[in-house]
Protein backbone atom coordinates (compact mmCIF):
# COMPACT_ATOMS: atom_id res chain seq x y z
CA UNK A 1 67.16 -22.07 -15.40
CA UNK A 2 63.49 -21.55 -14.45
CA UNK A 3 61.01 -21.43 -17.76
CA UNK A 4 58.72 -18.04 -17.42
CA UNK A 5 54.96 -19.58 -18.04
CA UNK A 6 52.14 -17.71 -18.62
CA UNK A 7 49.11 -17.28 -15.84
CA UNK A 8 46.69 -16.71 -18.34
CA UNK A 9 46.56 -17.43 -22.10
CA UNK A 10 45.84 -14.31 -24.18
CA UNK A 11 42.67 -15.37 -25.17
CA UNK A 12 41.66 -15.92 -21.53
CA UNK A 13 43.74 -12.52 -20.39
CA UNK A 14 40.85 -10.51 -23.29
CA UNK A 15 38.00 -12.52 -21.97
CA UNK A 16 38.39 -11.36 -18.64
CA UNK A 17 39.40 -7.50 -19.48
CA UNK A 18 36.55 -7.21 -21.31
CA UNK A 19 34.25 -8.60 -18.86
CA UNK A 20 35.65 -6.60 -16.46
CA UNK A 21 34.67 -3.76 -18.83
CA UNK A 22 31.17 -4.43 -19.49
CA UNK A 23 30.57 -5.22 -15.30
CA UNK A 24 32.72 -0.83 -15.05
CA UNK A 25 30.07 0.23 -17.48
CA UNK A 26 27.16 -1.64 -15.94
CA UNK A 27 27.82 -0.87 -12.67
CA UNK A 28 28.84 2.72 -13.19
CA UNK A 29 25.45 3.30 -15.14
CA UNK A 30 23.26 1.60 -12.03
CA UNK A 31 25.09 3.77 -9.90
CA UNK A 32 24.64 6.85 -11.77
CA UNK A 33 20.65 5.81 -11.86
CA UNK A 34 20.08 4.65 -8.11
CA UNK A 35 22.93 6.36 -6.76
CA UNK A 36 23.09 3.05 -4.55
CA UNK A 37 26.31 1.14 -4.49
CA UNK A 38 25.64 -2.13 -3.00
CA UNK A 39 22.89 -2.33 -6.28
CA UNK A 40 26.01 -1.10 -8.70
CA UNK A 41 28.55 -3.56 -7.00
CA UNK A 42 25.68 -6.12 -7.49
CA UNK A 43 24.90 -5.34 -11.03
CA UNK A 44 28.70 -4.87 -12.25
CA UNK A 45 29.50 -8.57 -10.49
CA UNK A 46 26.15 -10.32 -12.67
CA UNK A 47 27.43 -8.21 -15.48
CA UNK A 48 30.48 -9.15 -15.76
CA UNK A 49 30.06 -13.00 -14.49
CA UNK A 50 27.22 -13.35 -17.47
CA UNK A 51 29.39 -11.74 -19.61
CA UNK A 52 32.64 -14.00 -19.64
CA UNK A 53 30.88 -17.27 -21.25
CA UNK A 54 29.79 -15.34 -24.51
CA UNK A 55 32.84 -13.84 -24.25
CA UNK A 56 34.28 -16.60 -24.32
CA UNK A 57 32.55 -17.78 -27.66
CA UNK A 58 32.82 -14.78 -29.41
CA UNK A 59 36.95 -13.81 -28.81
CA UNK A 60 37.83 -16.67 -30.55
């Protein structure tokens, strides 16, 4: 009988939702300002890659 393992640990699954938040917000805002969505893809990606690391020390 196969054991069901997790992908992610919770802690890791909240990290990455709420980057994934902050780089929605960041990029949505950019794109609202510039109306230009290679800068809002851009800006969203930094966001949320800058993001996960304090993240990552705060959600503890």
């Amino acid at each position: 009988m196969p054991s069901e393992t997790a992908l992610l640990s919770v802690h890791a699954a909240v990290v990455f939702l709420a980057a994934a938040v902050i780089g929605l917000v960041m990029g949505c805002l950019v794109f609202l300002h510039d109306k230009s969505v290679p800068a809002a893809v851009a800006t969203g990606l930094v966001a949320a890659k800058g993001s996960v690391p304090v993240l990552h020390k705060l959600i503890g």
